[in-house]
Structures are given as structure tokens and as C-alpha cells.
Protein backbone atom coordinates (compact mmCIF):
# COMPACT_ATOMS: atom_id res chain seq x y z
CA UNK A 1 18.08 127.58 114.81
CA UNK A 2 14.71 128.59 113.68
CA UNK A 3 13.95 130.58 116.88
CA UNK A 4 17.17 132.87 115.95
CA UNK A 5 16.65 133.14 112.68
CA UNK A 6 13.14 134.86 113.30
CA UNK A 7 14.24 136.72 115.69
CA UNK A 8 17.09 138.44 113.23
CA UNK A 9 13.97 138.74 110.24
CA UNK A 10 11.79 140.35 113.18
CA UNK A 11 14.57 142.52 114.03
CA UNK A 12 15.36 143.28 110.53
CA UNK A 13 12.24 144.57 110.01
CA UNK A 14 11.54 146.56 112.97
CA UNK A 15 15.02 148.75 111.90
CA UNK A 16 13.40 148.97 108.20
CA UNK A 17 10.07 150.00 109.30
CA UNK A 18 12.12 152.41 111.85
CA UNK A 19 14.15 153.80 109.28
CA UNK A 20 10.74 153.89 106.92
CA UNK A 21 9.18 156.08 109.13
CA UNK A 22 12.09 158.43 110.11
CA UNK A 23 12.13 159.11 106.20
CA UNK A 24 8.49 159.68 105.51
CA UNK A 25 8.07 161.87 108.90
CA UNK A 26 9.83 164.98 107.94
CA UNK A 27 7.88 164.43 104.42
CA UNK A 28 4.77 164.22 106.26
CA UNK A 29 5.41 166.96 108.18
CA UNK A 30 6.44 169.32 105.59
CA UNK A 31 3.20 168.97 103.71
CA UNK A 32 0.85 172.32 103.84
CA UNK A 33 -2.60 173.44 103.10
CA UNK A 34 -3.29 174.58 99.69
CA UNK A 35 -4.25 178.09 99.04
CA UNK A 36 -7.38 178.03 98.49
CA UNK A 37 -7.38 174.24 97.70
CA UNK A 38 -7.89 170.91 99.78
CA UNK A 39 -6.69 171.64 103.77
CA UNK A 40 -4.09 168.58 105.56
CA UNK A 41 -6.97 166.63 107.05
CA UNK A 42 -9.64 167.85 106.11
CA UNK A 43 -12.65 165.39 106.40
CA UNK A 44 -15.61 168.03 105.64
CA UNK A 45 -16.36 170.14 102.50
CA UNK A 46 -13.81 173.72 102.06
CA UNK A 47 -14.79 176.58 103.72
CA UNK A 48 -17.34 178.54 101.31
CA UNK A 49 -17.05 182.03 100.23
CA UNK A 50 -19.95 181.89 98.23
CA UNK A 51 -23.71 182.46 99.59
CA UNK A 52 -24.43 178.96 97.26
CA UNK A 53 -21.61 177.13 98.68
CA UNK A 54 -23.01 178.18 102.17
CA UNK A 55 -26.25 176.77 101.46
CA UNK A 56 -24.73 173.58 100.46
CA UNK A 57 -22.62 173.20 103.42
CA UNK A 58 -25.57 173.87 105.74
CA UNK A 59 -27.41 171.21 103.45
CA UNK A 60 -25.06 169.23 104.65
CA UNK A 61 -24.97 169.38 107.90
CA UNK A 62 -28.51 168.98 107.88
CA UNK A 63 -28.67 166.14 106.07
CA UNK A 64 -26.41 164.49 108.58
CA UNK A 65 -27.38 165.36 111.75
CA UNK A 66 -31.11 163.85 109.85
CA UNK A 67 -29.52 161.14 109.25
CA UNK A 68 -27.44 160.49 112.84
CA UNK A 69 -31.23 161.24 114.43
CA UNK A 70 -32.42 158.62 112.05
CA UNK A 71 -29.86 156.21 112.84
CA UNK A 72 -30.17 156.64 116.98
CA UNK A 73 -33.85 156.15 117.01
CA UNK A 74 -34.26 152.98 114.33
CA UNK A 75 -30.92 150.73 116.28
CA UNK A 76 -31.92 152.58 119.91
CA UNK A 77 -35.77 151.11 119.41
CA UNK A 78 -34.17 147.99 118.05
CA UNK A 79 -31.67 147.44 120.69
CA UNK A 80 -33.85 148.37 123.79
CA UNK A 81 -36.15 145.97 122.18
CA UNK A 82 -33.74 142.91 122.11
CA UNK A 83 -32.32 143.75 125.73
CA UNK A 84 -35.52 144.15 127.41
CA UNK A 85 -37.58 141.39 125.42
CA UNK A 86 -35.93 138.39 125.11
CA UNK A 87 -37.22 135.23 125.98
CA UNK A 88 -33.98 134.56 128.31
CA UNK A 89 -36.18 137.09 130.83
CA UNK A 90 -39.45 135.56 130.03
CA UNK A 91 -40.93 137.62 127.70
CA UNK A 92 -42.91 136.03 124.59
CA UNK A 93 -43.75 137.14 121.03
CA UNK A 94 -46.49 138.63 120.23
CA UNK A 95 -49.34 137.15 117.74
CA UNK A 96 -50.42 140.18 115.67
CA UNK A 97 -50.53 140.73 112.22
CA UNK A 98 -50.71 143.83 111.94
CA UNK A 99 -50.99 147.24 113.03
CA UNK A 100 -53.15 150.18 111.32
CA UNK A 101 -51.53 152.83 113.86
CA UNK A 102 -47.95 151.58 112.89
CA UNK A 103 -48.44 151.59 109.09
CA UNK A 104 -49.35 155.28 109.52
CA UNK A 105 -46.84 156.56 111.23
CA UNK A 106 -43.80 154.57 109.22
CA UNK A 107 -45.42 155.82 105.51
CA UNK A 108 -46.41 159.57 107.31
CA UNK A 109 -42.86 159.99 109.35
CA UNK A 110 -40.55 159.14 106.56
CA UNK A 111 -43.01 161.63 103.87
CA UNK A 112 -42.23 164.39 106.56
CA UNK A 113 -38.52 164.29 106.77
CA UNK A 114 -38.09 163.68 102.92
CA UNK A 115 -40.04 166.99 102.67
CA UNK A 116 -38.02 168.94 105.40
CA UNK A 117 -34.81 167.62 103.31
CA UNK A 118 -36.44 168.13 100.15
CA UNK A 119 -37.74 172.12 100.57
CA UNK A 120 -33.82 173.65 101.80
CA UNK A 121 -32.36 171.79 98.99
CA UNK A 122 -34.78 172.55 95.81
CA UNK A 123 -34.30 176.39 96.99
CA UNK A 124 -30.42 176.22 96.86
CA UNK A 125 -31.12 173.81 93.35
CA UNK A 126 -32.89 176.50 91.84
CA UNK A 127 -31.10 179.52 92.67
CA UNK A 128 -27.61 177.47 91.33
CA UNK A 129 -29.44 177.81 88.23
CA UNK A 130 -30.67 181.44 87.93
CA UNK A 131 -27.32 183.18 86.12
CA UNK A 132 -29.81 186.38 85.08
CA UNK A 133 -28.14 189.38 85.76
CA UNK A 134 -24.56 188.55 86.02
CA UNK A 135 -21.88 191.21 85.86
CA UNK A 136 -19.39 189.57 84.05
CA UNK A 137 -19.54 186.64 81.36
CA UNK A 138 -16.83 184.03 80.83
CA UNK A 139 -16.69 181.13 78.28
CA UNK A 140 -14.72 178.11 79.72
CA UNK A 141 -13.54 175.94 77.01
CA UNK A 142 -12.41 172.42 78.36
CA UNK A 143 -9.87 170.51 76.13
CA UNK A 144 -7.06 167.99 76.31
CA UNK A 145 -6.02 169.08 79.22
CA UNK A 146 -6.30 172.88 79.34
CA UNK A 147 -8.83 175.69 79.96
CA UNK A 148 -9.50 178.51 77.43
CA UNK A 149 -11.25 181.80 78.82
CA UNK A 150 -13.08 184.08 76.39
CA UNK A 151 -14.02 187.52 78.54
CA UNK A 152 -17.29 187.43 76.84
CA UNK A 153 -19.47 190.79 78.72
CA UNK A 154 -18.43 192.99 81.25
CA UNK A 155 -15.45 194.31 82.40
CA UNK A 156 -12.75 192.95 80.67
CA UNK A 157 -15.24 192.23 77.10
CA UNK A 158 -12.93 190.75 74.41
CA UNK A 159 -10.01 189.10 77.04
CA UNK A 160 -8.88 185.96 75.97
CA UNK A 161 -6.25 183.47 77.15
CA UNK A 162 -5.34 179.33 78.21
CA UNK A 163 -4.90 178.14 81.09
CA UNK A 164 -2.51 175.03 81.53
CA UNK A 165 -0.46 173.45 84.64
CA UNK A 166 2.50 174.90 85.62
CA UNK A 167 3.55 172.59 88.31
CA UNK A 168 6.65 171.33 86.24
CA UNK A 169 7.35 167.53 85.61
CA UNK A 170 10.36 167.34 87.50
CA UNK A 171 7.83 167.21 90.22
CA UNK A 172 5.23 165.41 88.74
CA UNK A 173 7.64 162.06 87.78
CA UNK A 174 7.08 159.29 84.97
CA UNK A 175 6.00 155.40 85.32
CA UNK A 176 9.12 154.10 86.61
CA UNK A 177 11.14 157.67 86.91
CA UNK A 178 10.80 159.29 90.39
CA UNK A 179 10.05 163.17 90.67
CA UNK A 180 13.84 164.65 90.58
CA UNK A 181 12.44 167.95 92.55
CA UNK A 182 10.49 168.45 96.26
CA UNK A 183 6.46 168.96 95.56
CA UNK A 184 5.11 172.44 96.06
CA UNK A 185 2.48 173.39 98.59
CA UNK A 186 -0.14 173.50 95.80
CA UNK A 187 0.92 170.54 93.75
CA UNK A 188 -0.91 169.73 90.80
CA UNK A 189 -3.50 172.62 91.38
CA UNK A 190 -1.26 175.95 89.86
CA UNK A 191 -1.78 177.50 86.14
CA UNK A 192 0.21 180.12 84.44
CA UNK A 193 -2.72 182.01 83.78
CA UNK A 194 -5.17 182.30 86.76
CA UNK A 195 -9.04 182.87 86.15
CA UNK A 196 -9.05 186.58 87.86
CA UNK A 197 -12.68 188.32 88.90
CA UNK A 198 -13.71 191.16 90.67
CA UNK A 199 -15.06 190.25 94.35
CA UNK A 200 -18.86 191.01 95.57
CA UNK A 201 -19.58 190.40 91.48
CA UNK A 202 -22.02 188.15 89.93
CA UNK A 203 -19.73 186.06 87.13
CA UNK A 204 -21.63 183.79 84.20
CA UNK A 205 -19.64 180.69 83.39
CA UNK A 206 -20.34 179.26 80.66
CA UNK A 207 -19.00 175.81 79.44
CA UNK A 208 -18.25 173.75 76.58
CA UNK A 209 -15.39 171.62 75.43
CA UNK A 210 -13.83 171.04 72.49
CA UNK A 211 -13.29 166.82 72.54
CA UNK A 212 -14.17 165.21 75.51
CA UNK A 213 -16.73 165.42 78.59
CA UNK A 214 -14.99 168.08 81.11
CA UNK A 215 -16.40 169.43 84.11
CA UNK A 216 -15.18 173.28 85.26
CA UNK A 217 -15.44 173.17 89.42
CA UNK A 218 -14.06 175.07 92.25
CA UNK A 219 -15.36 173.79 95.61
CA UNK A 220 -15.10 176.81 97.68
CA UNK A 221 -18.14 178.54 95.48
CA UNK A 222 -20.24 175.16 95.63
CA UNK A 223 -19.41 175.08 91.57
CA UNK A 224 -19.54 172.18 89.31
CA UNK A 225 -20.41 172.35 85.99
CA UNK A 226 -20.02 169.85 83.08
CA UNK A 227 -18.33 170.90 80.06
CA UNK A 228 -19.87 169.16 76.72
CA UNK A 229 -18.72 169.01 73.69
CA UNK A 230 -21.68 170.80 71.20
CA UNK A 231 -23.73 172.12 74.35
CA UNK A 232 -23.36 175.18 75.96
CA UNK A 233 -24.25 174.99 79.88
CA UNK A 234 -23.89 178.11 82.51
CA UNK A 235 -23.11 178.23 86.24
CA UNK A 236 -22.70 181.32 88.95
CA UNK A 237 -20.75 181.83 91.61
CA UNK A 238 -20.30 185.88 93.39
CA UNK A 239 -17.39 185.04 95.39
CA UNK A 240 -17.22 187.25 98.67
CA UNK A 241 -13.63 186.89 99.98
CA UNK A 242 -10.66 188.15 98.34
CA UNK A 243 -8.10 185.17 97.92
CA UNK A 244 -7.21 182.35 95.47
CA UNK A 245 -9.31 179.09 95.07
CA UNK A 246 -8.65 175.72 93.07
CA UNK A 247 -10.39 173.37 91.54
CA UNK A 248 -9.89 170.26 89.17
CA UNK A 249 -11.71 169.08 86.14
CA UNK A 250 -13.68 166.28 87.68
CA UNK A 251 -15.15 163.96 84.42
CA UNK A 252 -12.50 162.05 83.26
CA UNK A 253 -10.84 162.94 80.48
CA UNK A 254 -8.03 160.96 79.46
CA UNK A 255 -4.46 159.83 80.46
CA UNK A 256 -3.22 163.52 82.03
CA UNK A 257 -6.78 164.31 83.70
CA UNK A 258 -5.15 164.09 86.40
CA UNK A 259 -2.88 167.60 85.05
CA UNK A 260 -6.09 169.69 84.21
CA UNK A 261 -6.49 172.24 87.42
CA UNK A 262 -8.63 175.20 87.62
CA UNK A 263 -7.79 178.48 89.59
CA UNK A 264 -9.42 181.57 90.34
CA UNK A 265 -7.93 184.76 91.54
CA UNK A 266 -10.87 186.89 93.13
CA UNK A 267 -9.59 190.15 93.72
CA UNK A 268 -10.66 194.13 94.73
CA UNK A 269 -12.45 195.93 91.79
CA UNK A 270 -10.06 198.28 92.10
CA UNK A 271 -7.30 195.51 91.13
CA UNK A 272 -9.53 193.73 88.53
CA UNK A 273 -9.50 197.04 86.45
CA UNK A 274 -5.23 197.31 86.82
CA UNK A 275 -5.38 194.00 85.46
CA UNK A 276 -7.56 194.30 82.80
CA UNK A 277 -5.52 196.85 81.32
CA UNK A 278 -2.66 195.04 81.56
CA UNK A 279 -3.98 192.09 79.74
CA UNK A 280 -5.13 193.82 77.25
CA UNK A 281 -1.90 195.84 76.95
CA UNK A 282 -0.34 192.72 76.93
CA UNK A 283 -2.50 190.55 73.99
CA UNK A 284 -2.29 194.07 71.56
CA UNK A 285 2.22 193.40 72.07
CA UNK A 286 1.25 189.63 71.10
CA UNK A 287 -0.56 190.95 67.67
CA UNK A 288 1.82 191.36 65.75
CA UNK A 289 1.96 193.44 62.42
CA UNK A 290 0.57 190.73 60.33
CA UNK A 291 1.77 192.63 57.37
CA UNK A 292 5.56 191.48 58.59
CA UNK A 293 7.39 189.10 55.98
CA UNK A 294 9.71 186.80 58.12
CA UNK A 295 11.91 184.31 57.26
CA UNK A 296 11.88 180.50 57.86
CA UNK A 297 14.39 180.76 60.34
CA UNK A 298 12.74 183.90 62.35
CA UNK A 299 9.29 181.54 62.27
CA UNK A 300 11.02 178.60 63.41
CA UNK A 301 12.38 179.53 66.36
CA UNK A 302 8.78 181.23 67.30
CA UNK A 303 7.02 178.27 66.40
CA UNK A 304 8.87 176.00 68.37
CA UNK A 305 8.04 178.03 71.53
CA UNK A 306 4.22 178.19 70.28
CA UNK A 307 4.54 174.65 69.70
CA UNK A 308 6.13 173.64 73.67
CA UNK A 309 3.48 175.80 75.09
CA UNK A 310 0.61 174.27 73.36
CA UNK A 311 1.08 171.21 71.00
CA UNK A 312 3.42 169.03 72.75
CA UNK A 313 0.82 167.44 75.23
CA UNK A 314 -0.93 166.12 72.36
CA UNK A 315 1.48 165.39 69.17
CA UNK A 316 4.58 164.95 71.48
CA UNK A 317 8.22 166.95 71.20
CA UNK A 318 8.87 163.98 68.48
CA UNK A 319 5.61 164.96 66.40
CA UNK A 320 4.72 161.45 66.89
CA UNK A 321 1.51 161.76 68.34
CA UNK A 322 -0.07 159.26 70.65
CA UNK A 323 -1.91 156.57 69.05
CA UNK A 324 -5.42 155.99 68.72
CA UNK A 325 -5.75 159.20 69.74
CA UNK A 326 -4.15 162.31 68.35
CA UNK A 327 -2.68 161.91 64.91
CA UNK A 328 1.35 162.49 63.98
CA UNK A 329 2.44 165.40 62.67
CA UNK A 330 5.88 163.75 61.76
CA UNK A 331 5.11 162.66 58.31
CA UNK A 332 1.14 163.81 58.46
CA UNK A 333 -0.42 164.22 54.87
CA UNK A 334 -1.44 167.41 56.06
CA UNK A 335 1.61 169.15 56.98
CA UNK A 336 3.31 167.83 54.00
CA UNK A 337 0.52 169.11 51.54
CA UNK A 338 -1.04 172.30 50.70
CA UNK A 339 -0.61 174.94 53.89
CA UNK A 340 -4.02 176.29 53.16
CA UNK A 341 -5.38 172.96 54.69
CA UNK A 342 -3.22 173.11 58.02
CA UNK A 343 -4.12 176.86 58.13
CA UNK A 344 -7.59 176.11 58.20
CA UNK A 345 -7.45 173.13 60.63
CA UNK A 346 -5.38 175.27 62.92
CA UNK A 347 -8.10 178.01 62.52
CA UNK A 348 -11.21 176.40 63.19
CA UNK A 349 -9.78 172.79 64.68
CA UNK A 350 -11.13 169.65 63.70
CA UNK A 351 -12.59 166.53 65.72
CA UNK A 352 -10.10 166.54 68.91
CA UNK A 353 -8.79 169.12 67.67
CA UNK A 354 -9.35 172.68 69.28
CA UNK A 355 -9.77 175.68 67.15
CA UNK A 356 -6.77 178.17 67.98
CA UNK A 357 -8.17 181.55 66.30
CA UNK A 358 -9.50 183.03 69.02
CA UNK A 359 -6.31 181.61 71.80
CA UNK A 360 -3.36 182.24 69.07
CA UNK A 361 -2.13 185.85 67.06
CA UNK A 362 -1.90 185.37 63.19
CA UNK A 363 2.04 185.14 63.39
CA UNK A 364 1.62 182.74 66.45
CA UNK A 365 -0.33 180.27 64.00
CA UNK A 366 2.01 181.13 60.77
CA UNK A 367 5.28 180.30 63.04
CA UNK A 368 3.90 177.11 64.45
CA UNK A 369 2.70 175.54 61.12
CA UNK A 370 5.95 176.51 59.35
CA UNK A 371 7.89 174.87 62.91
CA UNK A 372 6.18 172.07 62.18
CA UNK A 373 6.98 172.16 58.11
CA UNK A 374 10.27 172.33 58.60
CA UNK A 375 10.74 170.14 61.84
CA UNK A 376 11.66 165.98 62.46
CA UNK A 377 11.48 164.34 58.74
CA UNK A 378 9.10 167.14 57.16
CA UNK A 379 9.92 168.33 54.02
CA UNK A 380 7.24 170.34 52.35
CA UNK A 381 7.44 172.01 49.04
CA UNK A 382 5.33 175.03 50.88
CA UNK A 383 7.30 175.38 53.82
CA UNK A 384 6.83 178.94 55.10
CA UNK A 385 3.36 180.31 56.20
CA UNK A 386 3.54 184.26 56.49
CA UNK A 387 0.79 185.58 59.14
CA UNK A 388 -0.56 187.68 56.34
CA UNK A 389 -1.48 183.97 54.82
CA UNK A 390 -3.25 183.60 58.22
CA UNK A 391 -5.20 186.55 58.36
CA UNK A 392 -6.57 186.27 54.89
CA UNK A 393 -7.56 182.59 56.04
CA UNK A 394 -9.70 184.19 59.09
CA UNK A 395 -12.03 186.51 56.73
């Protein structure tokens, strides 16, 4: 009886695992290389386009092949030794104490191949560090849990934009919900507004963040920088491959750190320039005539799509907030009292809170603060913000 009925569990399970794998195989199988991103398989560093990241992968190499030579000739010595010295063949042990030849050679040796790894490495060190001379300048500003660009010199001076995750949450799931929609070939590492640079051109990052540690990296240019709040640090890369690489912030950050990706486009100089006068064609339609009166209604329905696209990660579709951490707008003190306040906390931000002035148009700030006036159980006595309001705040 108790033969039979392990042989029916053992059978069960062989058909689950069976039908197990039959699911997951096609899954498996569909799963691509990112562009630009992590490869299927891939057990060394990406393939770098950058004369740094070159350096670093020969580093590498170096270092390992060191360190295989290291380990062959310490457990080869030490294996010959037990083989061809035990006392089973009659050898005996020796009776010295010590050796003046041998305590040379094991301080000398080991100096010598620290040096040889030392000298490749301090040159790639200090040229990661020398960002004189750079053709373009770019501020990265790391917050909860976006990117904002600031074109600061160059080519495309005075561009200025955020960069957030596109990959949509159908995809992504919940705790408890599965993902209602097949995962893309570059999952978790897309934006809807890419990084783009000219190619053979020297490009400054500079970092800081507005609340937390961040840290702005893109393996393929041997890049990682950390992005601290009240510092300003720099980085370089000169990327020499037309294409698309990604990157993550890689200091944790909070509960979506895992939603914070970072993509470059590197494209022809010839491109760069198309697209800098698009974007700029495209942020002078965004500024609109701050001299415009519009009505509470006109500003709500802008506000709520300035509000999706950049509040709701923090303070929620409800206005609730998340605890402990970023406040409620849904009965705040400050929405419900004087707009001159939540103009100027909008402006200039304040503790977690980023500063929008340089991301958001006057009548993008005016329609989000009266959205969130006149939104959930709000009721303010000043409930409409005009942008002219805004820009009078700014001066």
C-alpha cells in the first residue's frame, strides 16, 4: 500500500515538473539581449565602447589571469609537495626553522605583482578623473526615482528635461498581483526621455541628487558615479559607437530603486544637432504665454496630467502619500493655506522634495497646484494659481 502510493506521488510529480518546464521553456526561450543593456548569459563585463571602459576590461582580465597564475603555482607547489613527500613513501620532515632565502622571495614576489597590478590600474584611476576639456556638460539630478538633465555647455546649452521608466506596470506586477502583459526585451531599463550625445565627443557628467544617495552608471563606458545630495561630483565618458546603452542607479534608494534606469542614445553629430533643435522647438511650445488667465477647470485637467507624469510616485493618485516618507497632499496644511507657500515649495522644493523650476513651465506648476487645490477632500479658499502668479514667484 505504501509502495503504490509513492509511486502515484513520484509520478505526480514527474508530470508537474514536466508540465513546469514545458511552460517556462518557451518563456525562457523568448527572452533577448538588451540593447545596449545586460546580454542572456553573459558572465563577463559588457562590451565597452569607451577607451575607459576598455582599460577596465583589460584590467580585468589581467587581474585574473594574475590571479589563476597565482592560484596554479601556490596549490601546484602544495600538492606536488604532499604527493611526492609523504611519509607513506618514506620521506621525513625537515628540522629547520627558518629560511633567509625564502623570506625574501615571499615579501619581494608578492611587492612585484602588487606593483604590476597597481601601475595599469592607477593610470586608468586617474584618467577616469580628468573631465578638463569636455565638449559637452550635463547635470544629472538623481531623485525619487527619476533623472533630471540640465544641458549645461555645449551643444545643446540651456536643454532641460526628466527622465522616468516607461516600462508600464502592467508588466512590472504588484505583491500578490501578477504582471497582466508579456515583458519587453529591455524590461525595466527604457525611459521616455533618453540621455542623447553626439559620438567621438568628450561629455561632463555631473551629479547630485535631490534626497537620497543615487549613483548615475552605464556599464558599457566603464561609468559609475555617485549622486549626493549637497555635493557636486563629475565623471567622463566619449562614447565611440553609435547605439543605445543602459544603465541603473546602483545605491539604493528606496522601495522603487529597482524602477530608476538610465539610458543613453549616442548618436552622429549630424543627428545630435536635428535633435537639438527639436527639443528646443519642442520646450519653447511647452512655455506657455504666462500672461494667459485660465480657468479652474482648463488648469485642472492640465494639472492632473502634470500631476500622473510626475507626482504620483511619491504622494500617490489618492494624494495620500506614503508614510514616513513623503507627506499627503489630501488634507496637507499647505495646499489648504496660502498658494504663495505651495508656489514656493514647488519652485525651489524642500527636504525630499525636488525643486521643479527648472523641469516644469510656469502654467505646468500653476495647473498642478490648483489640480491639487481642487482635487480628493481639498477645499481651499485660494483655489486657482494663474502661471502669471508663478512667474512673479521665480524673480
Amino acid at each position: 500500500m505504501k509502495h503504490a502510493l509513492k509511486s502515484r506521488m513520484l509520478g505526480a510529480s514527474l508530470m508537474l515538473g514536466a508540465s513546469l518546464t514545458a511552460a517556462t521553456l518557451p518563456a525562457m526561450a523568448a527572452v533577448k539581449n538588451s540593447e545596449g543593456g545586460p546580454a542572456v548569459r553573459q558572465l563577463n563585463l559588457q562590451a565597452p565602447v569607451t577607451q575607459i571602459a576598455e582599460q577596465i576590461y583589460s584590467i580585468h582580465n589581467l587581474m585574473l589571469y594574475i590571479c589563476l597564475a597565482i592560484f596554479i603555482a601556490v596549490f601546484g607547489v602544495m600538492f606536488y609537495s604532499i604527493l611526492k613527500h609523504r611519509k607513506s613513501v618514506g620521506h621525513k620532515a625537515a628540522t629547520f626553522h627558518e629560511s633567509t632565502t625564502v623570506e625574501i622571495l615571499w615579501t619581494i614576489v608578492p611587492f612585484l605583482i602588487v606593483i604590476g597590478m597597481a601601475l595599469p590600474a592607477t593610470k586608468t584611476v586617474v584618467a577616469m578623473k580628468d573631465t578638463s576639456n569636455a565638449d559637452i556638460t550635463i547635470k544629472a539630478t538623481g531623485m525619487q526615482w527619476k533623472w533630471g538633465y540640465d544641458y549645461l555647455k555645449g551643444d545643446g546649452e540651456g536643454i532641460a528635461f526628466l527622465s522616468t521608466l516607461s516600462t508600464p506596470r502592467t508588466q512590472v506586477g504588484a505583491p500578490g498581483v501578477a504582471p497582466t502583459e508579456a515583458r519587453g526585451v529591455n524590461y525595466l531599463l527604457e525611459v521616455d526621455n533618453e540621455l542623447v550625445v553626439p559620438v567621438n565627443k568628450k561629455i561632463r557628467i555631473i551629479t547630485t541628487a535631490n534626497d537620497v544617495i543615487h549613483a548615475w552608471t552605464i556599464p558599457a563606458f566603464g561609468v559609475k558615479q555617485d549622486a549626493i545630495p549637497g555635493f557636486v561630483r563629475d565623471t567622463w565618458f566619449k562614447a565611440e559607437k553609435i547605439g543605445t546603452y543602459r544603465g541603473n542607479c546602483v545605491e539604493l534608494c528606496g522601495k522603487e530603486h529597482a524602477f530608476m534606469p538610465i539610458v543613453v542614445k549616442v548618436v552622429s553629430e549630424d543627428d545630435y544637432k536635428a535633435w537639438v533643435d527639436t527639443k528646443k522647438k519642442e520646450m519653447a511650445a511647452k512655455a506657455d504665454d504666462p500672461s494667459k488667465v485660465w480657468t479652474v477647470d482648463e488648469l485642472k485637467q492640465r494639472g492632473e496630467k502634470v500631476y500622473a507624469a510626475n507626482c504620483v510616485a511619491c504622494h500617490q493618485a489618492n494624494g495620500k502619500g506614503v508614510p514616513g516618507a513623503f507627506p499627503a497632499l489630501d488634507g496637507s496644511a499647505v495646499v489648504g493655506g496660502p498658494k504663495a507657500a505651495q508656489v514656493n515649495i514647488l519652485l525651489n522644493g524642500i527636504r525630499a522634495m525636488p525643486a521643479w523650476k527648472a523641469s516644469l513651465s510656469d502654467t505646468e506648476i500653476a495647473a498642478v497646484i490648483t489640480y491639487t487645490r481642487n482635487s480628493w477632500s481639498n477645499k481651499s479658499a485660494e483655489n486657482i494659481v494663474q502661471p502669471a502668479e508663478v512667474l512673479a514667484a521665480r524673480k
